[in-house]
N, C-alpha and C. Protein backbone atom coordinates (compact mmCIF):
# COMPACT_ATOMS: atom_id res chain seq x y z
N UNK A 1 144.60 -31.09 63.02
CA UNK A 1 145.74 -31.96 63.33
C UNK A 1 146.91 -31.20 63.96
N UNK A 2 146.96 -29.79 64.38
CA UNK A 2 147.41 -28.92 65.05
C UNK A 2 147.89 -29.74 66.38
N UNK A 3 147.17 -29.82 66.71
CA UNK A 3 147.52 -30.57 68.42
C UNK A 3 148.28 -31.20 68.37
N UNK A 4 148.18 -32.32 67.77
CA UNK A 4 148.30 -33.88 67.50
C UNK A 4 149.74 -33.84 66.94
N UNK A 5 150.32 -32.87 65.36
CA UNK A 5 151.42 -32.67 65.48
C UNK A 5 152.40 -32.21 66.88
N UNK A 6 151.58 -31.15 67.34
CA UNK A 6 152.62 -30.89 68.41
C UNK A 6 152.78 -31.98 69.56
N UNK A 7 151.85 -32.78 69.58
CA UNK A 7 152.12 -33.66 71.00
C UNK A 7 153.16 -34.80 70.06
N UNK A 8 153.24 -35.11 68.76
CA UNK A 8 154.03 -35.92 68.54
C UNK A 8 155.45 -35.21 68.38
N UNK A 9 155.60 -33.73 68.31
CA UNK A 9 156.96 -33.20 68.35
C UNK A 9 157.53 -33.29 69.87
N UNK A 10 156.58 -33.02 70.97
CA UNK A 10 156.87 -33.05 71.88
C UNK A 10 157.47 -34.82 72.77
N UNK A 11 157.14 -35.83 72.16
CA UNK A 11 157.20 -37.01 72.19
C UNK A 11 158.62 -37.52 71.89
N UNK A 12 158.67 -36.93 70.63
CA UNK A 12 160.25 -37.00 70.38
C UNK A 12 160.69 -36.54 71.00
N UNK A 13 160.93 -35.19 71.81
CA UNK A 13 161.41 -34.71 71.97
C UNK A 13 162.07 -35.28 73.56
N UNK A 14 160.84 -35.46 74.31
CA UNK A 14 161.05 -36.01 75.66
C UNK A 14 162.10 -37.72 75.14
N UNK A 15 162.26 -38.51 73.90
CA UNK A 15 162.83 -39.35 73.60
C UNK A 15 164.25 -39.02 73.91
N UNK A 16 164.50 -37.87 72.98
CA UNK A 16 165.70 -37.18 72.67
C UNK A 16 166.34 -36.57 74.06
N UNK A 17 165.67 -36.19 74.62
CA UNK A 17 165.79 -35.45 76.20
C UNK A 17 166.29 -37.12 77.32
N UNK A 18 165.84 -38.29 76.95
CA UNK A 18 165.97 -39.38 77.91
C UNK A 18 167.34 -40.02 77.30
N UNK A 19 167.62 -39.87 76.04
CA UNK A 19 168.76 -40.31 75.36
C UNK A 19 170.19 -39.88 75.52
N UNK A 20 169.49 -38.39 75.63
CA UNK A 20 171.28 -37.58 75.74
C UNK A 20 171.44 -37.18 77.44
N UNK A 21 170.72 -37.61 78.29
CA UNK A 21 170.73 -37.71 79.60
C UNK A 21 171.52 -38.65 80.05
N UNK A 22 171.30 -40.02 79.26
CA UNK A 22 172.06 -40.86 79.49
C UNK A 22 173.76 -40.74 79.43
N UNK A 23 174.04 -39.54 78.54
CA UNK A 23 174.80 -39.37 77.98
C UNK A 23 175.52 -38.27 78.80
N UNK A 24 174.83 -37.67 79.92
CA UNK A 24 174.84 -36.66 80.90
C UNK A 24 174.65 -35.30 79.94
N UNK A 25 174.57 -35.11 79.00
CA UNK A 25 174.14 -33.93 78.13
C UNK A 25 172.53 -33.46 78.36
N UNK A 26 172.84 -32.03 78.26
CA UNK A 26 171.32 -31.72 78.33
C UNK A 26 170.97 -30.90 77.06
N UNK A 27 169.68 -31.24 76.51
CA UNK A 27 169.05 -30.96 75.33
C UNK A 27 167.99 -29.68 75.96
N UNK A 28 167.45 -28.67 75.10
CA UNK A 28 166.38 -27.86 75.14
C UNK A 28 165.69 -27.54 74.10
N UNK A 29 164.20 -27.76 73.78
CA UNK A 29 163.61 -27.30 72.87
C UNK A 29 162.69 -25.92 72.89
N UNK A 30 162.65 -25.01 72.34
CA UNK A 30 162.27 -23.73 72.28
C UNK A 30 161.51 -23.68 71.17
N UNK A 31 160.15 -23.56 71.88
CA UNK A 31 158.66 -23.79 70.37
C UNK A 31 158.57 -21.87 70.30
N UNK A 32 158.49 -21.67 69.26
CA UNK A 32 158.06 -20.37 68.97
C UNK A 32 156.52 -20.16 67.96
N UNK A 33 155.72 -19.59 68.35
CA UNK A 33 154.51 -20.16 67.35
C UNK A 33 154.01 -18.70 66.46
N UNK A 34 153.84 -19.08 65.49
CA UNK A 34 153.28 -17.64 64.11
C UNK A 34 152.07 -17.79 64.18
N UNK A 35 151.52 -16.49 63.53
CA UNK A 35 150.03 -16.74 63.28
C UNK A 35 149.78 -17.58 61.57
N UNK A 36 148.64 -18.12 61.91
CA UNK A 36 147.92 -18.70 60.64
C UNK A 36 146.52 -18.59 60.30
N UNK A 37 145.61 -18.41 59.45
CA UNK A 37 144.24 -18.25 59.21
C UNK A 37 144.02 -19.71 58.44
N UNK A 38 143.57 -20.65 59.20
CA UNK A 38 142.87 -21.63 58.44
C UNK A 38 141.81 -21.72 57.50
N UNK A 39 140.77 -21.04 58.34
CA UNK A 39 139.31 -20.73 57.86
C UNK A 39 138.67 -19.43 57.81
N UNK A 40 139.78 -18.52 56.79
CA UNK A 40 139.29 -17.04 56.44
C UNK A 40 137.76 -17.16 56.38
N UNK A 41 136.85 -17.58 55.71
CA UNK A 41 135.78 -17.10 55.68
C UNK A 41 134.48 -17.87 56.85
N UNK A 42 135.45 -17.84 57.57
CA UNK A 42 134.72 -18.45 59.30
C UNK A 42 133.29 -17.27 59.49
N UNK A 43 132.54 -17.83 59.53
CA UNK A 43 131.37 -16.02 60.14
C UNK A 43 131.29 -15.88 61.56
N UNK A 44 131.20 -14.59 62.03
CA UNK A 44 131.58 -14.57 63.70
C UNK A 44 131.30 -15.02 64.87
N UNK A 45 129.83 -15.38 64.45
CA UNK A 45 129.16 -16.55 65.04
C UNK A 45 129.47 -18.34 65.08
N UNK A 46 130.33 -18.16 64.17
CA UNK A 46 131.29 -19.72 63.82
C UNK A 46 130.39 -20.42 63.22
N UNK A 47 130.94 -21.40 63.63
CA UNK A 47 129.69 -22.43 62.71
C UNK A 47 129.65 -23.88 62.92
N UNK A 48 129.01 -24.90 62.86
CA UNK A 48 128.81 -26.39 63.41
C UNK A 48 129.71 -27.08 63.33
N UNK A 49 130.93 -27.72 63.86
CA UNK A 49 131.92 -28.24 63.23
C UNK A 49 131.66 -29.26 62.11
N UNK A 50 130.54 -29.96 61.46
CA UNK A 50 130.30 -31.23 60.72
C UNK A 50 129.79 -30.59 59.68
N UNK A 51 128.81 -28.99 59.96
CA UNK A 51 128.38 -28.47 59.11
C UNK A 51 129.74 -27.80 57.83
N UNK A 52 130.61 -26.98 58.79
CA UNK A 52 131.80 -27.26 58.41
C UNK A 52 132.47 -27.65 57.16
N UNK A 53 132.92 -29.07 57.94
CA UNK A 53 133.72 -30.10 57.10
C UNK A 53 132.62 -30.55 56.02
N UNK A 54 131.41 -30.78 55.87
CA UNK A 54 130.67 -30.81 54.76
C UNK A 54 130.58 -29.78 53.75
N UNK A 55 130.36 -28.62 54.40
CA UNK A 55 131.04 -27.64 53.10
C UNK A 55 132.27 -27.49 52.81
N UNK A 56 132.87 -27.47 53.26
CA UNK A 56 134.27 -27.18 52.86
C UNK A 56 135.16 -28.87 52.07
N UNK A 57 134.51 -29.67 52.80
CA UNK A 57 135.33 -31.02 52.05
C UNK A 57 134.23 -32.16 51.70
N UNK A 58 132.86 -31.82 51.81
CA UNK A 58 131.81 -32.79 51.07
C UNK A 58 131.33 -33.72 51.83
N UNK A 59 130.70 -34.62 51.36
CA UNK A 59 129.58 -35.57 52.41
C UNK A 59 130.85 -36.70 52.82
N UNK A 60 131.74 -36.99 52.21
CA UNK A 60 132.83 -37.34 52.65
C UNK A 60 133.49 -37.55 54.11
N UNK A 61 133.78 -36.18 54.00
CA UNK A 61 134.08 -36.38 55.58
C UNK A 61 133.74 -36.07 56.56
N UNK A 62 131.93 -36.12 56.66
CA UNK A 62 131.43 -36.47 57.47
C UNK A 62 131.44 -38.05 57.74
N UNK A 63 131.57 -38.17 56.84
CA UNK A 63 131.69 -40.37 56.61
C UNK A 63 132.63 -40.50 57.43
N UNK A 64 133.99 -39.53 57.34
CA UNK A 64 134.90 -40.10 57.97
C UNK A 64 135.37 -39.48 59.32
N UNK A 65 135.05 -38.51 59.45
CA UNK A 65 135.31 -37.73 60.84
C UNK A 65 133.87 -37.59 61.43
N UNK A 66 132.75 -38.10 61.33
CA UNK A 66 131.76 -37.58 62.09
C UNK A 66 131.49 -38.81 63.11
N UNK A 67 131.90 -40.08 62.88
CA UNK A 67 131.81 -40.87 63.70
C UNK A 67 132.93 -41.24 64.89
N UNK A 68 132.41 -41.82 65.59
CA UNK A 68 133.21 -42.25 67.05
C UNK A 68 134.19 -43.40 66.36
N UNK A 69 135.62 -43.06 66.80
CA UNK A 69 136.76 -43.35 66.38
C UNK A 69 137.15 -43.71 64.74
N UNK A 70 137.05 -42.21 65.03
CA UNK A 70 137.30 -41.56 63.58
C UNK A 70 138.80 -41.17 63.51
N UNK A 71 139.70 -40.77 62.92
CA UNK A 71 140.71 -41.09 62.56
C UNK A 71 141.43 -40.17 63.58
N UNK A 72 141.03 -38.79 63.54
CA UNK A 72 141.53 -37.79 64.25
C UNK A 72 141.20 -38.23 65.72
N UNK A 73 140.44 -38.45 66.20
CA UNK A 73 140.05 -38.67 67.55
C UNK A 73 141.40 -40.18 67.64
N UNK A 74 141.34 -40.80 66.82
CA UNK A 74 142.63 -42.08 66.85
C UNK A 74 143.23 -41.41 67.35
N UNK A 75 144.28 -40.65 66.75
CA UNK A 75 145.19 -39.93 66.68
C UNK A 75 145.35 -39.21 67.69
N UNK A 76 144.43 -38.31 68.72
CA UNK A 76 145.14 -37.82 69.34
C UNK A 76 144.67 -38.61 70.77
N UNK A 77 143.88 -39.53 70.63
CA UNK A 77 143.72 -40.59 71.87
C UNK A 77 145.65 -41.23 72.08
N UNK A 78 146.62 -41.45 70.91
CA UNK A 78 147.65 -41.83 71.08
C UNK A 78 148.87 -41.09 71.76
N UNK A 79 148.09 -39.98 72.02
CA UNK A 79 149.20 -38.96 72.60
C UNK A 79 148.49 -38.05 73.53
N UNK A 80 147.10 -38.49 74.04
CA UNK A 80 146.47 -38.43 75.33
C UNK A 80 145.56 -36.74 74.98
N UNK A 81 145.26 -36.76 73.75
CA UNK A 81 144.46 -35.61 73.55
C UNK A 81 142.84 -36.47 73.62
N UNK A 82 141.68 -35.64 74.41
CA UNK A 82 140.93 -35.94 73.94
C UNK A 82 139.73 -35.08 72.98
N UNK A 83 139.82 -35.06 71.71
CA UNK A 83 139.00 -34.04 71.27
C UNK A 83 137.75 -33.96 71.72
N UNK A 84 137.15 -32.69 71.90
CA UNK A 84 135.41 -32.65 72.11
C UNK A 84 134.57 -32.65 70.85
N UNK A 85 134.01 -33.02 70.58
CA UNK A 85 132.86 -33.46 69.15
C UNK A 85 132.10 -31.94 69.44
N UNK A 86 131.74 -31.50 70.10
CA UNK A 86 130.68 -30.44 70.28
C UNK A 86 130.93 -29.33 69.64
N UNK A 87 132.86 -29.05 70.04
CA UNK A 87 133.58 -28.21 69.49
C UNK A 87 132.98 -27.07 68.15
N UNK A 88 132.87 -26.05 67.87
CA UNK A 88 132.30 -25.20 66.70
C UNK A 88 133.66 -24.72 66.15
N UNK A 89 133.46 -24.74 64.76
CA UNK A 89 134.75 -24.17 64.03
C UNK A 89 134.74 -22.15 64.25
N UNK A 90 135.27 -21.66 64.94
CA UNK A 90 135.19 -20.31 65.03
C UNK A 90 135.90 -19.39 64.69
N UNK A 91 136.10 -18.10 64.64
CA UNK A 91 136.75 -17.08 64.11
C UNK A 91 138.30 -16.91 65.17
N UNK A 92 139.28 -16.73 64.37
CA UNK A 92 140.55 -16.98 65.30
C UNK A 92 141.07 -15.88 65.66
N UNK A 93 140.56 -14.61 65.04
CA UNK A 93 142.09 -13.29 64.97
C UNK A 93 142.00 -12.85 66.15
N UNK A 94 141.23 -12.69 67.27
CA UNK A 94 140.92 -12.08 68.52
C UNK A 94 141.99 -13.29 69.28
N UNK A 95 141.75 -14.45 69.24
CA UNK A 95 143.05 -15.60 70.04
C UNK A 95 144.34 -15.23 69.22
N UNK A 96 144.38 -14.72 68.15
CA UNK A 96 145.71 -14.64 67.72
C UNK A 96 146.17 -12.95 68.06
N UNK A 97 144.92 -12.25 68.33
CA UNK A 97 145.89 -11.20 69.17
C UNK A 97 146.50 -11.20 70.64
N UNK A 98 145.22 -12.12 70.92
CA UNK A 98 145.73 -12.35 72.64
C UNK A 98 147.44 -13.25 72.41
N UNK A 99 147.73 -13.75 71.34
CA UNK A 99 148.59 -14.58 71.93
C UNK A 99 149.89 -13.14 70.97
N UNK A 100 149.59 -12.88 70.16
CA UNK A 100 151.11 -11.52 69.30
C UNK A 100 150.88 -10.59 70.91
N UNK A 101 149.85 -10.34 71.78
CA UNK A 101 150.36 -9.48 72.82
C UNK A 101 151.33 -10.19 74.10
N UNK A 102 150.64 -11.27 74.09
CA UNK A 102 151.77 -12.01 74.85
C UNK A 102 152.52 -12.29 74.53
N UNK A 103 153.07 -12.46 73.45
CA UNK A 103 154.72 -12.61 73.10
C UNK A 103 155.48 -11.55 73.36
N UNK A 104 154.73 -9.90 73.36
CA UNK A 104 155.90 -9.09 73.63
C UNK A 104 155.51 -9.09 74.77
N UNK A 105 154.92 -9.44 75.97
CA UNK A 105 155.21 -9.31 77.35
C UNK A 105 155.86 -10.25 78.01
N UNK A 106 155.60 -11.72 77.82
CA UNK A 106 156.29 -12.95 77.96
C UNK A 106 156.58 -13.83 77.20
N UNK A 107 157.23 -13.64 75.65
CA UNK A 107 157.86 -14.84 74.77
C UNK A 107 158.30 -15.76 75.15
N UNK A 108 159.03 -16.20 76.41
CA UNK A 108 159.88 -17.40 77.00
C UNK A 108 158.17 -18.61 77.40
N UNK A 109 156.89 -17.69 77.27
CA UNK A 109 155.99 -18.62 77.75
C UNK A 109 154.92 -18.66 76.87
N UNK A 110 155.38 -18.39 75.55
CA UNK A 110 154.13 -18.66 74.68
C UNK A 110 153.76 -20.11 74.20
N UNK A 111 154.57 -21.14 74.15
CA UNK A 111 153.97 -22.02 74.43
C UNK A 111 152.90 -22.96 75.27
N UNK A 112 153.35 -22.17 76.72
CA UNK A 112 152.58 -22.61 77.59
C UNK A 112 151.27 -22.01 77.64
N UNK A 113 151.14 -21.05 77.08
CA UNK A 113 150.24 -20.30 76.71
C UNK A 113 149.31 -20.74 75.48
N UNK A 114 150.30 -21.04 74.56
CA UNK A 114 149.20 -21.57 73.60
C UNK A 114 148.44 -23.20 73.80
N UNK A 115 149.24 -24.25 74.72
CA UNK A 115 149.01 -25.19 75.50
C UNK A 115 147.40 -24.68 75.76
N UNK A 116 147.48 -23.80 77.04
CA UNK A 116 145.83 -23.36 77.23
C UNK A 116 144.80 -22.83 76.34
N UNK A 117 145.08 -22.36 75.80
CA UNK A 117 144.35 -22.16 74.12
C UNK A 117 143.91 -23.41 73.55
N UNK A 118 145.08 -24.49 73.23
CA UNK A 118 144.39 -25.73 72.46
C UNK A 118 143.59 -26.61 73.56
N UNK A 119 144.21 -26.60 74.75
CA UNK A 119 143.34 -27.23 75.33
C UNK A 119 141.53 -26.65 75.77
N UNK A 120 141.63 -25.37 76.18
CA UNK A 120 139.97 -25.21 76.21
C UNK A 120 139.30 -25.19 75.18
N UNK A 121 139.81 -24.57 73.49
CA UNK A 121 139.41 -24.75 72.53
C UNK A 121 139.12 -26.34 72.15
N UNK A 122 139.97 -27.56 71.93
CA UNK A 122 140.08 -28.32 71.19
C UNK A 122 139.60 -29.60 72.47
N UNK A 123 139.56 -29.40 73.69
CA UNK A 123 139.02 -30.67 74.72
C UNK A 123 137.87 -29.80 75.20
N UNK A 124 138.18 -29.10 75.79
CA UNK A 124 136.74 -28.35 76.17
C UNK A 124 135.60 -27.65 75.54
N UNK A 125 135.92 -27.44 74.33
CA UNK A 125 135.04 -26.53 73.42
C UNK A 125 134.56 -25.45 73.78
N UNK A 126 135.64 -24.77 74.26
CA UNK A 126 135.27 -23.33 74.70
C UNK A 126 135.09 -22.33 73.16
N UNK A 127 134.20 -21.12 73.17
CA UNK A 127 134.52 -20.10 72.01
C UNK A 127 135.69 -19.24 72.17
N UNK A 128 136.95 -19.67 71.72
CA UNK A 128 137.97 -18.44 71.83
C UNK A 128 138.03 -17.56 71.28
N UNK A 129 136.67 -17.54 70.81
CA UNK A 129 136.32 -15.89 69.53
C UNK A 129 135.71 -14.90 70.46
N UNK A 130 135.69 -15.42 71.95
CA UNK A 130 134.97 -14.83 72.69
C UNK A 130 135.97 -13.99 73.97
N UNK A 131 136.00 -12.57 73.68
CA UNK A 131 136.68 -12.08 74.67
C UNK A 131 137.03 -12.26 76.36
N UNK A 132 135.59 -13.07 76.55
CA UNK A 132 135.56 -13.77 77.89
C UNK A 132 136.39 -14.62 77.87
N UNK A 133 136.09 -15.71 77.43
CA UNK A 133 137.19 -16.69 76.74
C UNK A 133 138.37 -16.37 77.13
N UNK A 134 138.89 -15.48 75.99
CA UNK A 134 139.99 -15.48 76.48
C UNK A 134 140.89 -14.40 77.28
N UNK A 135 140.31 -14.02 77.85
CA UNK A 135 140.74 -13.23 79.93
C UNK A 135 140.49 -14.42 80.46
N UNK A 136 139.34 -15.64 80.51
CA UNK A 136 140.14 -16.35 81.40
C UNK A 136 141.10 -17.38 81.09
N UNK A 137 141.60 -17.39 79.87
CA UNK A 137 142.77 -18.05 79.52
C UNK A 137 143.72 -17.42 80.27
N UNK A 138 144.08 -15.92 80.00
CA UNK A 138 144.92 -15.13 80.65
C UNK A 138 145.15 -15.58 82.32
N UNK A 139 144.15 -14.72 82.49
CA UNK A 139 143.47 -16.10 84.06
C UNK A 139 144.15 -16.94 84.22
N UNK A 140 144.16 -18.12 83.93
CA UNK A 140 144.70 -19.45 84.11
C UNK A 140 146.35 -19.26 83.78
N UNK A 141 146.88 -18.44 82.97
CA UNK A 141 148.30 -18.36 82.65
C UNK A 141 149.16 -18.00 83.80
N UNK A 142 148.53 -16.72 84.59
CA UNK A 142 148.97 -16.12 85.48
C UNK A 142 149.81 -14.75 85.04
N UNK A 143 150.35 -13.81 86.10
CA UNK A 143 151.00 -13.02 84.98
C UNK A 143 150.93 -12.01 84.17
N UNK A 144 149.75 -11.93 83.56
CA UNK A 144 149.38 -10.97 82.81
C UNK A 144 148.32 -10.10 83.31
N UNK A 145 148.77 -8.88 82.83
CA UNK A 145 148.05 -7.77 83.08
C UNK A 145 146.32 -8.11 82.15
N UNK A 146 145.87 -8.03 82.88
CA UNK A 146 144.28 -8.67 82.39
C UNK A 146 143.79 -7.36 81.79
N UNK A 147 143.51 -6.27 81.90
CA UNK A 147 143.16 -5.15 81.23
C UNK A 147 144.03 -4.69 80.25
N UNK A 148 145.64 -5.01 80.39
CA UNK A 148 145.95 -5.20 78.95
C UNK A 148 145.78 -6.07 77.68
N UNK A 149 145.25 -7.03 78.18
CA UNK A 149 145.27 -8.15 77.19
C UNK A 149 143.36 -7.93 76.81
N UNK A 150 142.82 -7.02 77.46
CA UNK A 150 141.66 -6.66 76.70
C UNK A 150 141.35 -6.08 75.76
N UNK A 151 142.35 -5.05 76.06
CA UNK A 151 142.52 -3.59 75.18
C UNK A 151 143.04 -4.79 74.03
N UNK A 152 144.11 -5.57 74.20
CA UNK A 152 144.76 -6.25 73.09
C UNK A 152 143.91 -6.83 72.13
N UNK A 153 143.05 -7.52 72.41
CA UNK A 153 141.98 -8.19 71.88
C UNK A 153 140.88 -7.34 70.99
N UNK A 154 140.89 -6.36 71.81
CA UNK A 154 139.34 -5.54 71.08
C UNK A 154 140.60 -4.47 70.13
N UNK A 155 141.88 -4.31 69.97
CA UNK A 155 142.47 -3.76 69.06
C UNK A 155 142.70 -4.07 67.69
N UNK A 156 142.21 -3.68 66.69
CA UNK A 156 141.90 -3.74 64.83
C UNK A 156 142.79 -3.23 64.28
N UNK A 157 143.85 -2.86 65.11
CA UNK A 157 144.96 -2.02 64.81
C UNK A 157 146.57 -2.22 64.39
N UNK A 158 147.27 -2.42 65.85
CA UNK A 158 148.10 -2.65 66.37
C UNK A 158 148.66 -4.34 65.71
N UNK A 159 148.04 -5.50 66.81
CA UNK A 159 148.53 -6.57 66.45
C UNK A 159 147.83 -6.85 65.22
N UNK A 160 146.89 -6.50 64.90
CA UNK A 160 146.44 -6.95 63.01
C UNK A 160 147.35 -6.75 62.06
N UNK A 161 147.96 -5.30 62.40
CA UNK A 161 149.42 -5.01 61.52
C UNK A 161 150.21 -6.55 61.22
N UNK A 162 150.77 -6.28 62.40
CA UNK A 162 151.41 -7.56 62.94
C UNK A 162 151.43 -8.89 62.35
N UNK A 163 150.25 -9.16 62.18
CA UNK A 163 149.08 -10.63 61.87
C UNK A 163 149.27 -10.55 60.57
N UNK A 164 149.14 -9.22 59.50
CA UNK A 164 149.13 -9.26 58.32
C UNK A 164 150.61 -9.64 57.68
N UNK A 165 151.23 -9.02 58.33
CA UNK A 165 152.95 -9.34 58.08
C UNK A 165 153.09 -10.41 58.32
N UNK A 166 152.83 -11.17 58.86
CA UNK A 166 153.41 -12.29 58.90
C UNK A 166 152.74 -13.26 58.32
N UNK A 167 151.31 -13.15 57.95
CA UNK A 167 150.74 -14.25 57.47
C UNK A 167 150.86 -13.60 55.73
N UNK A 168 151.29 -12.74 55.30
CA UNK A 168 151.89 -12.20 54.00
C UNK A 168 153.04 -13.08 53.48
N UNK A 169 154.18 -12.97 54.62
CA UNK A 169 154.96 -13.76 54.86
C UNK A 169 154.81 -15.72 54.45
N UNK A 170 153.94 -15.98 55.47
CA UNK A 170 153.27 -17.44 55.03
C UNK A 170 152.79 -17.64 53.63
N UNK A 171 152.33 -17.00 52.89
CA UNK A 171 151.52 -16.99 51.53
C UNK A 171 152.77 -17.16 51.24
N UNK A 172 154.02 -16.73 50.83
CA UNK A 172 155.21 -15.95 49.93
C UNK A 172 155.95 -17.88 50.49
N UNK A 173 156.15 -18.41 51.39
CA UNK A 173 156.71 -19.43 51.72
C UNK A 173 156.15 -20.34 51.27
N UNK A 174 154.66 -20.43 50.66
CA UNK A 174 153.61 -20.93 49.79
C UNK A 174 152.91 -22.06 51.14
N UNK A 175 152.72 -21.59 52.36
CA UNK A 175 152.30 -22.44 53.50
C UNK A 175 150.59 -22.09 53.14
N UNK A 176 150.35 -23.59 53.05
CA UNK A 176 148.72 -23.47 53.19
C UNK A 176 147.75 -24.47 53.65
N UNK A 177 148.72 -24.75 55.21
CA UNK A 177 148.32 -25.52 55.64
C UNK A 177 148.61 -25.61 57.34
N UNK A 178 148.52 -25.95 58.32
CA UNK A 178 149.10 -26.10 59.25
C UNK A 178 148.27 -27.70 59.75
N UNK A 179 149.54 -28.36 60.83
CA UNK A 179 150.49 -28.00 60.93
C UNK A 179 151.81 -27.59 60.25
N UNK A 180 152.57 -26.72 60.43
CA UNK A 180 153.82 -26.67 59.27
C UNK A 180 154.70 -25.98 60.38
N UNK A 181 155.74 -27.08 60.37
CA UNK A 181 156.91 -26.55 61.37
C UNK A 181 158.51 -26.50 60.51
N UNK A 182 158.83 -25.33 60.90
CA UNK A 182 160.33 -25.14 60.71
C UNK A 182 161.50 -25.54 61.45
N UNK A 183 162.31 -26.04 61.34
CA UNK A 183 163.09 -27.04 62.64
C UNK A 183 164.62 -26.82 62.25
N UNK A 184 165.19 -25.37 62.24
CA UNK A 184 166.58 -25.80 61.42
C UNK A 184 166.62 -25.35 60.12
N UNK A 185 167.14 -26.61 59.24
CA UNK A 185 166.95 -26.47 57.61
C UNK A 185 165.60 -26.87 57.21
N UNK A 186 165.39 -27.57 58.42
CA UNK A 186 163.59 -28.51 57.74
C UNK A 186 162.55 -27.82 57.90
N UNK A 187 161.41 -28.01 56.94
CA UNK A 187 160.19 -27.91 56.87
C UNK A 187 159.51 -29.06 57.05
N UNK A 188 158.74 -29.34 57.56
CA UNK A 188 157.84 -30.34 58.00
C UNK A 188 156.30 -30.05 57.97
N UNK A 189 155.61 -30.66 57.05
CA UNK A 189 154.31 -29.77 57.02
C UNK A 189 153.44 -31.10 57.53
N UNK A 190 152.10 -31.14 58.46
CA UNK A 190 151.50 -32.16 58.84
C UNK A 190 151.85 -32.23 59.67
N UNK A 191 151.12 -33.41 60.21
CA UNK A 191 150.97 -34.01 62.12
C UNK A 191 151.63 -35.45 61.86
N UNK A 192 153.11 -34.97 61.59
CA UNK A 192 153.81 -36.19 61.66
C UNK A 192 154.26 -37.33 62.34
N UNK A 193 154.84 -38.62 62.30
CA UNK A 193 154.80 -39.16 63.53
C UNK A 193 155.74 -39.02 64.33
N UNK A 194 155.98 -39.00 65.51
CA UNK A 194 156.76 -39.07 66.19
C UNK A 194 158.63 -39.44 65.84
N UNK A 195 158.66 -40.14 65.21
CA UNK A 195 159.96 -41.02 64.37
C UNK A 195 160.70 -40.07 63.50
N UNK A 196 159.65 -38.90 62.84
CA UNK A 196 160.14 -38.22 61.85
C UNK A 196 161.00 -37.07 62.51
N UNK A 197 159.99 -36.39 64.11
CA UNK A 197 160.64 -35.65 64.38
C UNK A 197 161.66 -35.57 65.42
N UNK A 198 161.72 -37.00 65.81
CA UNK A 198 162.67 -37.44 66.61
C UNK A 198 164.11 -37.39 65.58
N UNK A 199 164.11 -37.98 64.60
CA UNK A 199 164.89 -38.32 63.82
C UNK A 199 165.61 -36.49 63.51
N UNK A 200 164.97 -35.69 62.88
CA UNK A 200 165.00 -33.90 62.73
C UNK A 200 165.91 -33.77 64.18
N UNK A 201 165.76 -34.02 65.24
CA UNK A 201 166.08 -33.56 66.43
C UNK A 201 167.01 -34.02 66.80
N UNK A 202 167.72 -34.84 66.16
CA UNK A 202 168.76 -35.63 66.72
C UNK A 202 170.11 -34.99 66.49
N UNK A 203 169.50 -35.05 64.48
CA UNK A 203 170.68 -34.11 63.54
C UNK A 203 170.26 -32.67 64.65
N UNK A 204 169.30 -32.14 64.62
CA UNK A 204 170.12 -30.85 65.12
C UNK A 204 170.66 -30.60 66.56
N UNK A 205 170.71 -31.69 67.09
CA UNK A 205 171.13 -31.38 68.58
C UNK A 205 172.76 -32.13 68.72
N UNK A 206 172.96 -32.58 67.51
CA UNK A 206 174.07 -33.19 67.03
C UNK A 206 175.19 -31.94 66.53
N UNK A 207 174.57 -31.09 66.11
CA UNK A 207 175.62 -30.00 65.24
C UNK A 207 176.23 -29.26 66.52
C-alpha cells in the first residue's frame, strides 16, 4: 500500500497547490524517503507473491488479494496505479542502497527516483534485487554516474552502515509498518485517503 499512500499524498497535495494559487500563493512539497525492511526474511531468489501472502497472512488473503479486483488493485486503479499480479515479493537492501547513494549525489531528486523504482517494481514487475535492474533505473533517471552506483550496490559496507542506523532508528519510533509518513507534528501510518492528508497540509502550509 506504499504506492497508493503516496499517490493519495500527492493528490492532496496538487488540491492544496490549486487552492492557494487561487490565492496567488505558492505552496511546495519536499518528499524525503528512509529506508524500511518489510520482509526481513525475503530469500534472494524472492518468492511468489500469493505464495507469500499465504505464509505470512494465511489462506485468507489469498481469498482476498488473489483475485481480480481485489481491494489493493481498487485502490490504486483510483489514483491511476496499475499493479502487475506477476510481480514476486523480493529482497530490497541492494534498491535501498542504490537509492542512500543517490541521496548523497542528488537529494533534491530522490523522489523522482524512487517514482522509477515503484513503478518498474510494482507495474512492471521488474526484480530490483537485481543489479541489472537497477543501472537501468539509474539509466532512466539520468545523471548518475553508472559505475558508481554499481560499486554502490555490490557494497556490504558503506550504505548498510547507513541502512542499519536508521532502520535502528525506526524500531526505537516503534514503526512496523509502512506506509508511515511524518508531516510536521504528524505521524500518519497507512495509505490514507486523500482528505486526511489534504487536511495535514493545509495546517502546515498555514503556519
Amino acid at each position: 500500500m506504499v504506492l497508493v499512500g503516496k499517490k493519495n499524498l500527492e493528490v492532496a497535495f496538487q488540491k492544496l497547490k490549486t487552492s492557494f494559487a487561487k490565492e496567488q500563493t505558492t505552496v511546495e512539497l519536499e518528499i524525503k524517503w528512509e529506508p524500511f525492511f518489510l520482509n526481513r526474511d525475503t530469500p534472494p531468489e524472492g518468492e511468489d507473491l500469493m505464495d507469500h501472502l499465504k505464509r505470512k497472512y494465511g489462506q485468507a488473503a489469498i481469498e482476498r488479494y488473489g483475485r481480480p479486483g481485489n481491494p489493493l488493485d481498487l485502490a490504486g486503479q483510483k489514483v491511476g496505479i496499475h499493479f502487475n499480479p506477476a510481480r514476486r515479493v523480493i529482497p530490497t537492501r541492494k534498491a535501498h542502497r542504490f537509492m542512500e547513494y543517490t541521496k548523497t549525489i542528488m537529494p533534491e531528486r530522490q523522489d523522482e527516483i524512487m517514482n522509477v523504482l515503484f513503478e518498474k517494481y510494482f507495474e512492471n514487475g521488474e526484480d530490483l534485487s537485481k543489479a541489472d535492474a537497477l543501472l537501468e533505473c539509474a539509466d532512466q533517471v539520468g545523471g548518475l554516474d553508472l559505475e558508481g552506483v554499481n560499486e554502490a550496490i555490490g557494497d556490504d559496507t558503506t550504505f548498510d552502515a547507513v541502512i542499519a542506523t536508521k532502520d535502528a532508528k525506526n524500531r526505537q519510533m516503534r514503526i512496523s509498518g509502512v506506509p508511515y509518513f511524518i508531516m510536521g507534528g504528524h505521524k500518519v501510518s497507512g495509505a490514507q485517503p486523500s482528505e486526511i492528508f489534504e487536511e495535514i497540509l493545509t495546517e502546515m502550509a498555514q503556519k
